[in-house]
C-alpha atoms as a PDB file:
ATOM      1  CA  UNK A   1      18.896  19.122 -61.502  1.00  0.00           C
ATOM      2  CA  UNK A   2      16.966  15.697 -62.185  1.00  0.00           C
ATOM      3  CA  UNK A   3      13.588  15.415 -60.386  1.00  0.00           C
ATOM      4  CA  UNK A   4      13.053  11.904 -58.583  1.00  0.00           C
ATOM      5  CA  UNK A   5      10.668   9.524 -60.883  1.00  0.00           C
ATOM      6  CA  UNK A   6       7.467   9.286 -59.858  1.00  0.00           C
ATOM      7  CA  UNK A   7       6.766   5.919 -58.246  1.00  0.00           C
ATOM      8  CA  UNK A   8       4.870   4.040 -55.573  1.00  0.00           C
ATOM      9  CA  UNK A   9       4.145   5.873 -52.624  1.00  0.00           C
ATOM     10  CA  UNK A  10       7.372   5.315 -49.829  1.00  0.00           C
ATOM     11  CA  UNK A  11       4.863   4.512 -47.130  1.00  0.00           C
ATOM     12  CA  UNK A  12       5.725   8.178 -44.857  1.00  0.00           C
ATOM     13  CA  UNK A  13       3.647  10.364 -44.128  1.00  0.00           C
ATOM     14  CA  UNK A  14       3.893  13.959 -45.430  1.00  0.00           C
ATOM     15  CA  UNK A  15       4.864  16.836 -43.067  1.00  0.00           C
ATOM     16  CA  UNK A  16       1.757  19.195 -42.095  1.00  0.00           C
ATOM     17  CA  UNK A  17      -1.869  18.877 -41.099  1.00  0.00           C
ATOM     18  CA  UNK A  18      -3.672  15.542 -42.073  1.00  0.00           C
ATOM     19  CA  UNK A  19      -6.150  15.610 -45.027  1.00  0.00           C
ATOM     20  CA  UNK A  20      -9.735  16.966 -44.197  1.00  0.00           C
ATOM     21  CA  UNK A  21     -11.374  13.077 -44.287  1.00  0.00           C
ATOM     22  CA  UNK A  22      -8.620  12.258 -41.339  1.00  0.00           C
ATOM     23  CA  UNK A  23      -9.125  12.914 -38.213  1.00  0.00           C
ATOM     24  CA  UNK A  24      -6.807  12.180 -35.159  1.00  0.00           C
ATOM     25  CA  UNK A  25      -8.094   9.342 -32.532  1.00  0.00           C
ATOM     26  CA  UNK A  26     -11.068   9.718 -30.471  1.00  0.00           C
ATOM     27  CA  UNK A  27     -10.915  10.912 -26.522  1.00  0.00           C
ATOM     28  CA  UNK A  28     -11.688   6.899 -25.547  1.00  0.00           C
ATOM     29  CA  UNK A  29      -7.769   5.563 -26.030  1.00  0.00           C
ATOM     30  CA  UNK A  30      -6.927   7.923 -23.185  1.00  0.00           C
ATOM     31  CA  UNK A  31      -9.055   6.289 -20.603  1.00  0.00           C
ATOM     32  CA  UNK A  32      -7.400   3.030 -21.830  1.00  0.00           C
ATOM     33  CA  UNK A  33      -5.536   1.687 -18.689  1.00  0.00           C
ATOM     34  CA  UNK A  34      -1.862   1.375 -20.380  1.00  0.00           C
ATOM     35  CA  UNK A  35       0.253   1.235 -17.204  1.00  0.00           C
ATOM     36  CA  UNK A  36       0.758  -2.111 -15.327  1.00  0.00           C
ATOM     37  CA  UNK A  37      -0.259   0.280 -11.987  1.00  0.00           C
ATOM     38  CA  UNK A  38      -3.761   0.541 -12.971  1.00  0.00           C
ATOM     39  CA  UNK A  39      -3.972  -3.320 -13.464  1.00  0.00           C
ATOM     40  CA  UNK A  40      -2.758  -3.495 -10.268  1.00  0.00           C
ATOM     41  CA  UNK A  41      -5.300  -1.339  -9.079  1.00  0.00           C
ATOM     42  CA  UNK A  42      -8.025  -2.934 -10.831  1.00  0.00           C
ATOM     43  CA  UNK A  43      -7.081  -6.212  -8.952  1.00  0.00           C
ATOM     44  CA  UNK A  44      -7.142  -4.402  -5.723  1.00  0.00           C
ATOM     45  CA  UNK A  45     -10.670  -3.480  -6.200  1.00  0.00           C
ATOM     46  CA  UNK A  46     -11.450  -6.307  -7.296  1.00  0.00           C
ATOM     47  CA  UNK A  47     -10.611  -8.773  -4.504  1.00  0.00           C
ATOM     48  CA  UNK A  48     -11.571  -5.883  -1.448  1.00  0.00           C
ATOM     49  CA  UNK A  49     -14.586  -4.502  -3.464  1.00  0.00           C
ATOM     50  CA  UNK A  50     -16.109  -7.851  -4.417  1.00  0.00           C
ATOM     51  CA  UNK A  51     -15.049  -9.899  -1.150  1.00  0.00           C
ATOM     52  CA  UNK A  52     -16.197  -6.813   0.734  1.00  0.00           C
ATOM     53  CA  UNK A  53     -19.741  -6.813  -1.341  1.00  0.00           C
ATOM     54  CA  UNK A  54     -20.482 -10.521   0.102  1.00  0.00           C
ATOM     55  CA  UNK A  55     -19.527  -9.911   3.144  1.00  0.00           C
ATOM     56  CA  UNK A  56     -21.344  -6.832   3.819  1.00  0.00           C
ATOM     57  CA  UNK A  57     -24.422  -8.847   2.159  1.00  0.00           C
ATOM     58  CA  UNK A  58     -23.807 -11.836   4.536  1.00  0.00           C
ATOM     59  CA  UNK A  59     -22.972  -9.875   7.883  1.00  0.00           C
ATOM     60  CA  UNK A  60     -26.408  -8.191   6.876  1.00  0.00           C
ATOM     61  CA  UNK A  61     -25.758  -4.369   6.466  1.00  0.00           C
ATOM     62  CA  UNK A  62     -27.880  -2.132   4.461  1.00  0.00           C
ATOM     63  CA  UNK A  63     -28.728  -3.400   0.830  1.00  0.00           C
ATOM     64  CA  UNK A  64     -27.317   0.035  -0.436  1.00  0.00           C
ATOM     65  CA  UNK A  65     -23.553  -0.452   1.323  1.00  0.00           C
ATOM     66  CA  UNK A  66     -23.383  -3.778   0.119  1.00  0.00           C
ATOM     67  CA  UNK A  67     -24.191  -2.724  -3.687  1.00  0.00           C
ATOM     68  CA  UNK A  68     -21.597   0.167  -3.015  1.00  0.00           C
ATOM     69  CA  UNK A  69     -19.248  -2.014  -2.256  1.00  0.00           C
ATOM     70  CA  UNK A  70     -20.194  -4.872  -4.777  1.00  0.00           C
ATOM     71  CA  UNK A  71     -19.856  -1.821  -7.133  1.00  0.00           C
ATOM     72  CA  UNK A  72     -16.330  -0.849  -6.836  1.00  0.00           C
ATOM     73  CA  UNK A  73     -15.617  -4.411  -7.028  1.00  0.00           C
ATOM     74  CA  UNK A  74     -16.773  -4.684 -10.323  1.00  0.00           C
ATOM     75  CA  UNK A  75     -15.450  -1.395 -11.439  1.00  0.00           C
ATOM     76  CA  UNK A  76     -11.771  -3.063 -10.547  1.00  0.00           C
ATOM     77  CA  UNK A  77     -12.419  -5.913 -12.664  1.00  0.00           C
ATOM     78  CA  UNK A  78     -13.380  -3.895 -15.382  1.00  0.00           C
ATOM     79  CA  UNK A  79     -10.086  -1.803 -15.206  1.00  0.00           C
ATOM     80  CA  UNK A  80      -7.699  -5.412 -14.620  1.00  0.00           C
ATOM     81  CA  UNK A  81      -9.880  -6.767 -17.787  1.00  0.00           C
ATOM     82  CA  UNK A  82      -9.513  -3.676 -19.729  1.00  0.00           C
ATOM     83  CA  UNK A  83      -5.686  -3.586 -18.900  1.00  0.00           C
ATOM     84  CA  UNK A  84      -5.423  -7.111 -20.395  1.00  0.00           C
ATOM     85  CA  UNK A  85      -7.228  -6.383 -23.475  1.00  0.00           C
ATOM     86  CA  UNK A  86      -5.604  -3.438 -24.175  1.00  0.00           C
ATOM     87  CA  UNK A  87      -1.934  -5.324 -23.756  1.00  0.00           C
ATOM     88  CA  UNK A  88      -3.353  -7.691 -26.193  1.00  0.00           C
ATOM     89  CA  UNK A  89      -4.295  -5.715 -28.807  1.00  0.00           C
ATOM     90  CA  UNK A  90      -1.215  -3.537 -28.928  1.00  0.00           C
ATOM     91  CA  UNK A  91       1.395  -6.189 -28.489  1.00  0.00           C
END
């Protein structure tokens, strides 16, 4: 039985564990927002969180309540801007 001539490398991977100098991806790409539900989400939070922070500032409640709310507003964005960049990046 002839043995295959050694060549260039076909470009697969071999079956089994990987090498010891690679490792598999880091715990951050799961809190990567990949469906289109957290973008929808983060736009949510957005508009009610950061709509809600100036008008709890403006109707004059407590400094703390307004930040709160100011807060989750920006933690939306970050998830709808996250969302896009992600979508970006792998397509």
């Amino acid at each position: 039985m002839k043995r295959p001539v050694p060549g260039p490398p076909s470009g697969h991977r071999p079956a089994g564990p990987p090498p010891p100098g690679r490792r598999s991806p880091s715990g951050w790409h799961r809190l990567l927002p990949r469906s289109s539900r957290m973008f929808v989400l983060g736009m949510c939070l957005a508009v009610g969180g950061l709509g809600g922070g100036v008008r709890a500032a403006r109707d004059g409640e407590g400094v703390l309540r307004a930040l709160g709310i100011f807060g989750s507003g920006l933690l939306g964005l970050a998830l709808a801007v996250a969302y896009v960049v992600n979508y970006r990046r792998e397509r």
